[in-house]
C-alpha atoms as a PDB file:
ATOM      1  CA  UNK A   1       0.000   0.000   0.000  1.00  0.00           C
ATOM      2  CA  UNK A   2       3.098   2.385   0.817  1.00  0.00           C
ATOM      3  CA  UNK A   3       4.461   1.651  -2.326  1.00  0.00           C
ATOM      4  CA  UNK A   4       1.627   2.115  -4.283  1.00  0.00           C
ATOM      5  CA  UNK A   5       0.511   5.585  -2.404  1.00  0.00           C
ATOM      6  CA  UNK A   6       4.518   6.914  -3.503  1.00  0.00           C
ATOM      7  CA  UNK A   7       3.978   6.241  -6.957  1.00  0.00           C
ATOM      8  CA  UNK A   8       1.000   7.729  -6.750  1.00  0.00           C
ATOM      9  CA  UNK A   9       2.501  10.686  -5.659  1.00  0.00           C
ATOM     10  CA  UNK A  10       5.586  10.797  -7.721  1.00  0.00           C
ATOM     11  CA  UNK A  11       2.690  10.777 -10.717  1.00  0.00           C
ATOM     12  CA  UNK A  12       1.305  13.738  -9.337  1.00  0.00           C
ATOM     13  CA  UNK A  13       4.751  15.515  -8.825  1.00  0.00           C
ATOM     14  CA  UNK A  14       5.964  14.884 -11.865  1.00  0.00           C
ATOM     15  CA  UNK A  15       2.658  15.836 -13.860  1.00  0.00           C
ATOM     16  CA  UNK A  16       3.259  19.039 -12.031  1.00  0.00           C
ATOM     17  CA  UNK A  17       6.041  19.604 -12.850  1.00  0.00           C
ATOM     18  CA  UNK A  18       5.887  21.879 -16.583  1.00  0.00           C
ATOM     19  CA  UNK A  19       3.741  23.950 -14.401  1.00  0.00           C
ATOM     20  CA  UNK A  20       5.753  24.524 -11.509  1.00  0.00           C
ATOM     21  CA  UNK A  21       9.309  25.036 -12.931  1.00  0.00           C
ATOM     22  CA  UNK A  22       8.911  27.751 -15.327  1.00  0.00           C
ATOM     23  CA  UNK A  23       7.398  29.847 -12.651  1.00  0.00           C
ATOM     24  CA  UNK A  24      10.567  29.085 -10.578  1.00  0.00           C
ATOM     25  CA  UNK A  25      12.850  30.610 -13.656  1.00  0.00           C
ATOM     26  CA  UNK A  26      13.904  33.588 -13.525  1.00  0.00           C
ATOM     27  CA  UNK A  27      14.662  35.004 -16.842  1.00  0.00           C
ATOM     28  CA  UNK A  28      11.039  33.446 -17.489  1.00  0.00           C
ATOM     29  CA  UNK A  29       9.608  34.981 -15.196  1.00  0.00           C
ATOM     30  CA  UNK A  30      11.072  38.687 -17.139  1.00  0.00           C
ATOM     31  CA  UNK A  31      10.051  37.069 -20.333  1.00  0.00           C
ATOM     32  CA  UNK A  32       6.542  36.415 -19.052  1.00  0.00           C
ATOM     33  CA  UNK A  33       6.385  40.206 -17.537  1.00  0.00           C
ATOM     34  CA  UNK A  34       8.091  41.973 -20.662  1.00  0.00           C
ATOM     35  CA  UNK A  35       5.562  40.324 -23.056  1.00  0.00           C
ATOM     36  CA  UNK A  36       2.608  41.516 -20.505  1.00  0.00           C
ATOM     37  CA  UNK A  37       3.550  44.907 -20.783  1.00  0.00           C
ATOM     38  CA  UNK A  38       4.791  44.962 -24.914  1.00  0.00           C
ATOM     39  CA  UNK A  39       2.675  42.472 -26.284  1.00  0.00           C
ATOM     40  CA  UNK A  40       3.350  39.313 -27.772  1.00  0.00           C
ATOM     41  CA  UNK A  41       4.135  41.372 -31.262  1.00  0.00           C
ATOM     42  CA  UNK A  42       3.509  44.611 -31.176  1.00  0.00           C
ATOM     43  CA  UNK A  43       1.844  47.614 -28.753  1.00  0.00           C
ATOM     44  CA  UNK A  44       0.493  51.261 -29.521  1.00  0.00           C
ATOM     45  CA  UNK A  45       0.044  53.511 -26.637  1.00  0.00           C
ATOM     46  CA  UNK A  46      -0.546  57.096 -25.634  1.00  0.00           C
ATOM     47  CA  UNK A  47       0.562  58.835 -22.437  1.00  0.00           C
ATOM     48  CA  UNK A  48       1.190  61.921 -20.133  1.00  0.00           C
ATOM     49  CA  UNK A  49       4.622  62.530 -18.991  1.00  0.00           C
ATOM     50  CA  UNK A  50       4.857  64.957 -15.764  1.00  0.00           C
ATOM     51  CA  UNK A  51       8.140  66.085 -15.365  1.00  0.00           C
ATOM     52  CA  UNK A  52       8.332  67.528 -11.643  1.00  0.00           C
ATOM     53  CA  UNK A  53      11.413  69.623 -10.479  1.00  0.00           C
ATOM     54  CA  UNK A  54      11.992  71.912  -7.031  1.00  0.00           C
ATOM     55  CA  UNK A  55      11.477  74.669  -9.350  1.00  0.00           C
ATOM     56  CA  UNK A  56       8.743  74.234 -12.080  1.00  0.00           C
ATOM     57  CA  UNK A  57       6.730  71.472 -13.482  1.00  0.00           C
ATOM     58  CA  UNK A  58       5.897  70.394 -17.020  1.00  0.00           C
ATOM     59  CA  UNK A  59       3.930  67.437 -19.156  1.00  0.00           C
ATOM     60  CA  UNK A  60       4.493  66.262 -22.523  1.00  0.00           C
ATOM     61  CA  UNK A  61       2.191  63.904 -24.064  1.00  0.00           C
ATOM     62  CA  UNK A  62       2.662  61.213 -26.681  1.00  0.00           C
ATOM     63  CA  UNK A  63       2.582  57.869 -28.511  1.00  0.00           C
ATOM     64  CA  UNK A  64       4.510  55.142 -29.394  1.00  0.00           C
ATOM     65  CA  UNK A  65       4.244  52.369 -31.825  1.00  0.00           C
ATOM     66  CA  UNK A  66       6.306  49.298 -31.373  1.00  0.00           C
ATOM     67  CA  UNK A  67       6.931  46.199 -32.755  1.00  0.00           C
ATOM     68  CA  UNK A  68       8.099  43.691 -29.750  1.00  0.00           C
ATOM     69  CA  UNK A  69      11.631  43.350 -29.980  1.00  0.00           C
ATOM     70  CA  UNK A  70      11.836  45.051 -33.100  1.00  0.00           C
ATOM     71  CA  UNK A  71      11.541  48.701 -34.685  1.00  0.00           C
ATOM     72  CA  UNK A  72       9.727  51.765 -32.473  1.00  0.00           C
ATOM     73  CA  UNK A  73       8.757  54.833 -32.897  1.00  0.00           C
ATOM     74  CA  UNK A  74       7.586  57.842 -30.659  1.00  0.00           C
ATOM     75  CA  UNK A  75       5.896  60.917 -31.804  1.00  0.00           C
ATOM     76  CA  UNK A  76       4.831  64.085 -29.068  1.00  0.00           C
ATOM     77  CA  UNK A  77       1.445  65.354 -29.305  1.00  0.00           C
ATOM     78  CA  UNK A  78       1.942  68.269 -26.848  1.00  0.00           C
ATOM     79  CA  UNK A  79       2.501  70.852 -25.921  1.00  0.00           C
ATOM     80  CA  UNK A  80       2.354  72.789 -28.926  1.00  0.00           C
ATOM     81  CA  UNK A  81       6.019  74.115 -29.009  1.00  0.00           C
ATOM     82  CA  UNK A  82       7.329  70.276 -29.111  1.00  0.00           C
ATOM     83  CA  UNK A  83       4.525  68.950 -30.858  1.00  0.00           C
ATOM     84  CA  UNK A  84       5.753  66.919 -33.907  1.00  0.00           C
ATOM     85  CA  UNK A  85       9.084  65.742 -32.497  1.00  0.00           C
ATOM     86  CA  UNK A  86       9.289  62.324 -33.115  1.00  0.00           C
ATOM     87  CA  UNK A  87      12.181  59.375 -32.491  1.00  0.00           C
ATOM     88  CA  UNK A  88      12.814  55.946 -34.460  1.00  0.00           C
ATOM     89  CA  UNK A  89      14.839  53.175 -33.783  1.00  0.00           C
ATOM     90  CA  UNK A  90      14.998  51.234 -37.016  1.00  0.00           C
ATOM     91  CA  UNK A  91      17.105  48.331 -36.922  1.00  0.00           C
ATOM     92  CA  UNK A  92      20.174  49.461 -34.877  1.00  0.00           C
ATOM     93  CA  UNK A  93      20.005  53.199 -35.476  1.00  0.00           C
ATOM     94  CA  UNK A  94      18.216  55.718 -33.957  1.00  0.00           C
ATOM     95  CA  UNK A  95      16.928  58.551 -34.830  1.00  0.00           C
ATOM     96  CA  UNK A  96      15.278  62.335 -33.741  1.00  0.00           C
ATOM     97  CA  UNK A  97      13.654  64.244 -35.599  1.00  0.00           C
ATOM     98  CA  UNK A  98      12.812  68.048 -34.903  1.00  0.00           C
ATOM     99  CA  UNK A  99      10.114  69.864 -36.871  1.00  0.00           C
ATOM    100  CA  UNK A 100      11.129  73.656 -36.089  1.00  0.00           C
ATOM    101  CA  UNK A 101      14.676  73.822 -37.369  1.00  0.00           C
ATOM    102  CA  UNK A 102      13.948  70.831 -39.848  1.00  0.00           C
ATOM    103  CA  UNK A 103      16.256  68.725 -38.585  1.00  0.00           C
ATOM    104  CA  UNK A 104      17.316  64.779 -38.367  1.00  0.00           C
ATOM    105  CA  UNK A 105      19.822  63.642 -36.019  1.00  0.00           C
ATOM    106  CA  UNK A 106      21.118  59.838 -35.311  1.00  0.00           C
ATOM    107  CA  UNK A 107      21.417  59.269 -31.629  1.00  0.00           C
ATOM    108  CA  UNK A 108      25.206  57.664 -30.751  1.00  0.00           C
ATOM    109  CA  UNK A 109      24.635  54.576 -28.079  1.00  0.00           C
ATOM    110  CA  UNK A 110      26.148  57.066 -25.330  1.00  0.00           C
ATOM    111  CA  UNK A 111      22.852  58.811 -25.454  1.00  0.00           C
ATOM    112  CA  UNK A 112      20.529  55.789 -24.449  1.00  0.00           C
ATOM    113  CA  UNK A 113      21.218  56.824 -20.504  1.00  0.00           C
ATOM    114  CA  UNK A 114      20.083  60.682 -21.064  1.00  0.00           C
ATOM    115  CA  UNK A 115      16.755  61.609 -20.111  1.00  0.00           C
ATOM    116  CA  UNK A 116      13.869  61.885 -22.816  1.00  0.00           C
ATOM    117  CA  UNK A 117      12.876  65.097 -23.319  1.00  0.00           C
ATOM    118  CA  UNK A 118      14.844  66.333 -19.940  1.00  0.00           C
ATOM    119  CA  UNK A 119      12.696  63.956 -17.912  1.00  0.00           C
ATOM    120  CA  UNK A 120      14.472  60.883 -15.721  1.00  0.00           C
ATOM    121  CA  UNK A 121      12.731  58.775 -18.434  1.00  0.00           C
ATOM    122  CA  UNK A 122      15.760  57.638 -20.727  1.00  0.00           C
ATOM    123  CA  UNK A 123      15.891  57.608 -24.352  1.00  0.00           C
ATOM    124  CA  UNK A 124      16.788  53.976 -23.640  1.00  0.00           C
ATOM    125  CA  UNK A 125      13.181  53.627 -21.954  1.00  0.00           C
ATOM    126  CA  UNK A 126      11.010  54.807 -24.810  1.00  0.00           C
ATOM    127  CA  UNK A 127      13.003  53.639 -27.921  1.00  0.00           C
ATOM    128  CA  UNK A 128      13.969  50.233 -26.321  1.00  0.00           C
ATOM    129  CA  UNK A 129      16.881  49.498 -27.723  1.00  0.00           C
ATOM    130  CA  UNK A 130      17.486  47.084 -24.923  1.00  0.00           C
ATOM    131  CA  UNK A 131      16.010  43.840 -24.350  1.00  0.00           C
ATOM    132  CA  UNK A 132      15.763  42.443 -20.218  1.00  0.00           C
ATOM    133  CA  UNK A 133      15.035  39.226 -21.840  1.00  0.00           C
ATOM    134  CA  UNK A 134      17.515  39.007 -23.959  1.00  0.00           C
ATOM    135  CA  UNK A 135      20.330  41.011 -22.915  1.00  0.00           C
ATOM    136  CA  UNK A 136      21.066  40.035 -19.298  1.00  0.00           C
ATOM    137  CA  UNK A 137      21.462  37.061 -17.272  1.00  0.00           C
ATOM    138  CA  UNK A 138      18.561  36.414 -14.716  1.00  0.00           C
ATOM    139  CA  UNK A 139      19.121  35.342 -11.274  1.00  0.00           C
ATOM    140  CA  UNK A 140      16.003  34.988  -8.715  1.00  0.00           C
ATOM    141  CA  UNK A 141      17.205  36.608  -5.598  1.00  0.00           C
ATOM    142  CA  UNK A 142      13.772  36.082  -3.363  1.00  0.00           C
ATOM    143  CA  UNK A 143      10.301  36.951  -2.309  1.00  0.00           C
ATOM    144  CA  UNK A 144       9.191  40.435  -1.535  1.00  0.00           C
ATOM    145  CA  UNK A 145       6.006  42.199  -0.852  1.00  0.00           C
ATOM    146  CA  UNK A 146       5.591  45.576  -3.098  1.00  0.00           C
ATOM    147  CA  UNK A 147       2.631  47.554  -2.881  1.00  0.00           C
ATOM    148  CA  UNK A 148       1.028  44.525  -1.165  1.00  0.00           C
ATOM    149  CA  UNK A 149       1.655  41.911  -3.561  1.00  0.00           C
ATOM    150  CA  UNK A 150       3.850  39.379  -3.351  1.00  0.00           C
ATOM    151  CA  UNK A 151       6.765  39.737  -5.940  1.00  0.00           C
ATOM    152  CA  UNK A 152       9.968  37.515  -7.114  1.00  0.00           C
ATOM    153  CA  UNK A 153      13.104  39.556  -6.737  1.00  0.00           C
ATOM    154  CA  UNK A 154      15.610  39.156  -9.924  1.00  0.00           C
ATOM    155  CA  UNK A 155      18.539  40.426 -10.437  1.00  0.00           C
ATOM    156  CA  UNK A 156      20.214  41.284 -14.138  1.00  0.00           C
ATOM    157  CA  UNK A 157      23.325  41.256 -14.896  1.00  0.00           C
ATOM    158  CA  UNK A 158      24.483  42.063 -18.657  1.00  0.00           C
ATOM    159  CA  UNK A 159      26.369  39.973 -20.724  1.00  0.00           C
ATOM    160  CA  UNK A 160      29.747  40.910 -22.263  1.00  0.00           C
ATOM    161  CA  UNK A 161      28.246  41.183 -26.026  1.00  0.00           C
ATOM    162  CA  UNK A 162      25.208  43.219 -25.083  1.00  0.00           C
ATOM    163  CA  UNK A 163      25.583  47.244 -25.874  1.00  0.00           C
ATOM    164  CA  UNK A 164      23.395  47.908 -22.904  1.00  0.00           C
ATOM    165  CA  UNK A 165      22.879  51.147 -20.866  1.00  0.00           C
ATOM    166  CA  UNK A 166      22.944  49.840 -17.363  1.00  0.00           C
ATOM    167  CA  UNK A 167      25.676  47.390 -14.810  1.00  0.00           C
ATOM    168  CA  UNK A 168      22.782  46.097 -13.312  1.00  0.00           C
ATOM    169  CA  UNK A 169      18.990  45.889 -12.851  1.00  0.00           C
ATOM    170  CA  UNK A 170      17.017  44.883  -9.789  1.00  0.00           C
ATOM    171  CA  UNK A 171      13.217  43.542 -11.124  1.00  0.00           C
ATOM    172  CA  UNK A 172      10.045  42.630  -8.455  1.00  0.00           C
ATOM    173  CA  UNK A 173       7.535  41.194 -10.503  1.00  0.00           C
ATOM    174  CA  UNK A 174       4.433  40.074  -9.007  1.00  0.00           C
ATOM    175  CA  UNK A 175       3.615  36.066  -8.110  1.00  0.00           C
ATOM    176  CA  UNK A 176       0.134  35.974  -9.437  1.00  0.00           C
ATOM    177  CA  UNK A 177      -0.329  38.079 -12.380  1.00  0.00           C
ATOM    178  CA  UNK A 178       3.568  39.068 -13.328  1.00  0.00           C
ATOM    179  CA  UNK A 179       3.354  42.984 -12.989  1.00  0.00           C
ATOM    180  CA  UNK A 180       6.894  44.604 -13.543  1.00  0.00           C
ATOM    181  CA  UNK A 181       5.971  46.829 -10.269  1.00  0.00           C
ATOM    182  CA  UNK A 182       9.583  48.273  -9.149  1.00  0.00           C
ATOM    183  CA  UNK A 183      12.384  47.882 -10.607  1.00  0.00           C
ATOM    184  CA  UNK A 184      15.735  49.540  -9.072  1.00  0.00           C
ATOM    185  CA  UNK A 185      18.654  50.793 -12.535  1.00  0.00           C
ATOM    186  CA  UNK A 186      22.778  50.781 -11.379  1.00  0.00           C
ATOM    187  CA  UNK A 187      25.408  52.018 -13.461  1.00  0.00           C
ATOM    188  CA  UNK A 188      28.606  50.136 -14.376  1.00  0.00           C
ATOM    189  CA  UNK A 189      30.214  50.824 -10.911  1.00  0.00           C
ATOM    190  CA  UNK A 190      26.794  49.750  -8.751  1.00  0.00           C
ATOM    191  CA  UNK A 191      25.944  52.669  -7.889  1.00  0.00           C
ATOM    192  CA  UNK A 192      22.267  53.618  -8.077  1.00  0.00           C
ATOM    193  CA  UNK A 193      20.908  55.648 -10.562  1.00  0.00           C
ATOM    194  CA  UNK A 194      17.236  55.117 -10.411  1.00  0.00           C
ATOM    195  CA  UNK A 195      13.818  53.607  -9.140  1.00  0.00           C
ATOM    196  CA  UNK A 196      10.559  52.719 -11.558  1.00  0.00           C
ATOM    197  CA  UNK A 197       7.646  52.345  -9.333  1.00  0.00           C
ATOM    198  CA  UNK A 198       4.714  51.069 -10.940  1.00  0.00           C
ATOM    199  CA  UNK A 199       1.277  51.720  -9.729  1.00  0.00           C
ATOM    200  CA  UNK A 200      -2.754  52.012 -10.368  1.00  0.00           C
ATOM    201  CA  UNK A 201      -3.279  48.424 -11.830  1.00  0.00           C
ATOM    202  CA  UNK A 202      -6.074  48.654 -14.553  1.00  0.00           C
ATOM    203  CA  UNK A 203      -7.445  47.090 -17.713  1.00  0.00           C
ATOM    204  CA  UNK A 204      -5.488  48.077 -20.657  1.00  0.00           C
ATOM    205  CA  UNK A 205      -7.451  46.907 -23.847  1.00  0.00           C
ATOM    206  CA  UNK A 206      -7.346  43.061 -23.093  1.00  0.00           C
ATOM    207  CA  UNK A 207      -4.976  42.784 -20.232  1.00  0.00           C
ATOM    208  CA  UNK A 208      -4.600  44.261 -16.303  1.00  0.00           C
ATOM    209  CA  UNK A 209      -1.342  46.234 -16.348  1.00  0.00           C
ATOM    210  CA  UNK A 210      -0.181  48.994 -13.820  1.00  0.00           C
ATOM    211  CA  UNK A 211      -0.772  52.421 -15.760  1.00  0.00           C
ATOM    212  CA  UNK A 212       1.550  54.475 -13.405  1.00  0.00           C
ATOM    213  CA  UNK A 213       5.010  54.213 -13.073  1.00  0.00           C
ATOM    214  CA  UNK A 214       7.081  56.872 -11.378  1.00  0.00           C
ATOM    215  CA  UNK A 215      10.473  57.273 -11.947  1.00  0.00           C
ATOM    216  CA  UNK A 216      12.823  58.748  -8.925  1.00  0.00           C
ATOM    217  CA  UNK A 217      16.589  59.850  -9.653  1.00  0.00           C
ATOM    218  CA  UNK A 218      18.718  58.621  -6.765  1.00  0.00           C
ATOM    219  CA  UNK A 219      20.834  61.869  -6.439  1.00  0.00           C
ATOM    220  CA  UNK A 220      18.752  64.872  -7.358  1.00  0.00           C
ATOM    221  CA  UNK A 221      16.351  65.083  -4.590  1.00  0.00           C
ATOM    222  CA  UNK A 222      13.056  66.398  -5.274  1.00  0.00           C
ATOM    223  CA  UNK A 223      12.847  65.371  -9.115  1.00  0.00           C
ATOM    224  CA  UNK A 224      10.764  62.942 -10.198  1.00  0.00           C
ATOM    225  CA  UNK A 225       8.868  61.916 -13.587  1.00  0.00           C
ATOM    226  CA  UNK A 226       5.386  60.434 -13.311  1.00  0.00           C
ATOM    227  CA  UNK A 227       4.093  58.765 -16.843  1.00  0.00           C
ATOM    228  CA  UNK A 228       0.439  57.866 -17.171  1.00  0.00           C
ATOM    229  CA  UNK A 229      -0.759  54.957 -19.795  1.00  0.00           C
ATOM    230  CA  UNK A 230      -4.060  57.148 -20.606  1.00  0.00           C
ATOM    231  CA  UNK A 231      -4.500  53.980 -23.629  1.00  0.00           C
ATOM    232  CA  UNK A 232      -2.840  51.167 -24.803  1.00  0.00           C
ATOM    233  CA  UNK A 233      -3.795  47.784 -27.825  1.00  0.00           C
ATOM    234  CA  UNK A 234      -1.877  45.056 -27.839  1.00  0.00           C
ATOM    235  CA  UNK A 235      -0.379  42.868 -31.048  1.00  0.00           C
ATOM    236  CA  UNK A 236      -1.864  45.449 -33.736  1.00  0.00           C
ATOM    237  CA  UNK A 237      -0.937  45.277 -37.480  1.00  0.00           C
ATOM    238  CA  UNK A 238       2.182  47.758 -37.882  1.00  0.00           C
ATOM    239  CA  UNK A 239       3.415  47.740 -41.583  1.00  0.00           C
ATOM    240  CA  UNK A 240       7.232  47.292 -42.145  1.00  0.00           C
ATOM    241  CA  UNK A 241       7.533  50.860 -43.598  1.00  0.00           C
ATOM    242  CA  UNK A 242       5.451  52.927 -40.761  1.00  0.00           C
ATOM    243  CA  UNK A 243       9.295  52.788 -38.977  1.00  0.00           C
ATOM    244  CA  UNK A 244      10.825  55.122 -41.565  1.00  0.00           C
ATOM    245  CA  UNK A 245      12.789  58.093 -41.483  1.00  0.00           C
ATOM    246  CA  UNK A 246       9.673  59.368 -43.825  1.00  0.00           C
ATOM    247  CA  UNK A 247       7.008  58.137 -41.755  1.00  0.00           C
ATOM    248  CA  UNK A 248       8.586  60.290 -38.901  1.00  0.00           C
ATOM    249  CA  UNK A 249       8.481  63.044 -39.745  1.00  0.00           C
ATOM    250  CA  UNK A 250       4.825  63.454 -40.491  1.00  0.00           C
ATOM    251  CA  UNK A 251       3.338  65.854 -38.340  1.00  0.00           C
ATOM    252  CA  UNK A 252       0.187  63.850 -37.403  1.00  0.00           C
ATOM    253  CA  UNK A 253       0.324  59.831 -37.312  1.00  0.00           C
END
């Protein structure tokens, strides 16, 4: 009867098992959360950017198209003095383009770390050129609670090949439905540069995401950025073209 009852449970255990493990990897677990938010092929989305400094405050709003791990583009729809400024990363160049002096300029890699549009959002956070899935190793550190959900705590590491802005990445992604809700950015000599906190979980066309995420330099106190997903679709027919030097700089897409 003992014998029996332990293959019985070895059955169960191993039937188990393609549903427990992947949950236990880490750089699955990213995979799993960067899909979420990007979509299995592509995303469109608009949002409000608050940029808040000791001084002043300002908000830009735009969109961005993006094919998932591919081509993106960005294009500002206010205010009115920046509206029409766009940016493009096709293939492994990138791209601005300003309408008021006419002019196209290709972004060096040394420019992926600068804030977008003088915000603490990085060029490297709108245009993507980096890939958390594919670019860094992924090692689960442990359990936390964030914002009163359990998360996994992963830590990224870059590998030698990868042309990637940061040293190191900190991730908590949540247990049960894989929300990216912190993560914590360190440059090449661990020192902390800054925090993404993600908040306001909602429905975003066919999928709960967080729609806030405020981002908090780690030496300039009192600046912050807060971006707002006012509306978001998921795996939407982009033609090959739309992510064209042409195509941006159109003052209305």
């Amino acid at each position: 009867m003992k014998i029996l009852q332990r293959k019985i449970c070895l059955f169960f255990v191993v039937s188990l098992l393609p549903t427990i493990l992947p949950a236990q990897d880490a750089k699955d677990i990213v995979r799993r959360a960067d899909t979420k938010y990007n979509g299995e092929k592509s995303s469109y989305s608009e949002m409000t950017m608050t940029i808040v400094r000791p001084k002043y405050k300002r908000s830009v709003q735009f969109k961005n198209w993006a094919q998932t791990g591919g081509d993106a583009l960005t294009l500002v729809t206010a205010p009115a003095k920046e509206k029409g400024q766009s940016f493009l990363k096709s293939g492994n160049n990138l791209w601005s383009w300003n309408p008021t002096i006419q002019r196209l300029i290709k972004l060096p890699p040394s420019m992926m770390s600068q804030g977008w549009m003088g915000s603490d959002f990085s060029n490297d956070d709108i245009l993507k050129e980096s890939s958390l899935v594919k670019d860094y190793t992924h090692k689960m550190l442990k359990t936390e609670t964030v914002s009163g959900l359990k998360c996994y705590k992963i830590e990224l590491i870059p590998l030698e090949e990868a042309g990637v802005v940061w040293g190191k990445i900190n991730l908590w992604i949540s247990v049960d439905e894989y929300f990216e809700l912190k993560s914590e950015f360190y440059d090449e000599d661990g020192y902390l540069v800054k925090t993404h906190v993600a908040s306001k979980i909602v429905t975003l066309d066919d999928r709960r995401l967080p729609s806030v995420m405020e981002i908090i330099p780690a030496d300039e106190p009192g600046n912050r950025t807060l971006v707002i997903i006012t509306k978001m679709k998921f795996n939407i027919p982009i033609a090959v073209h739309f992510f064209t030097q042409q195509n941006m700089k159109r003052p209305s897409l």
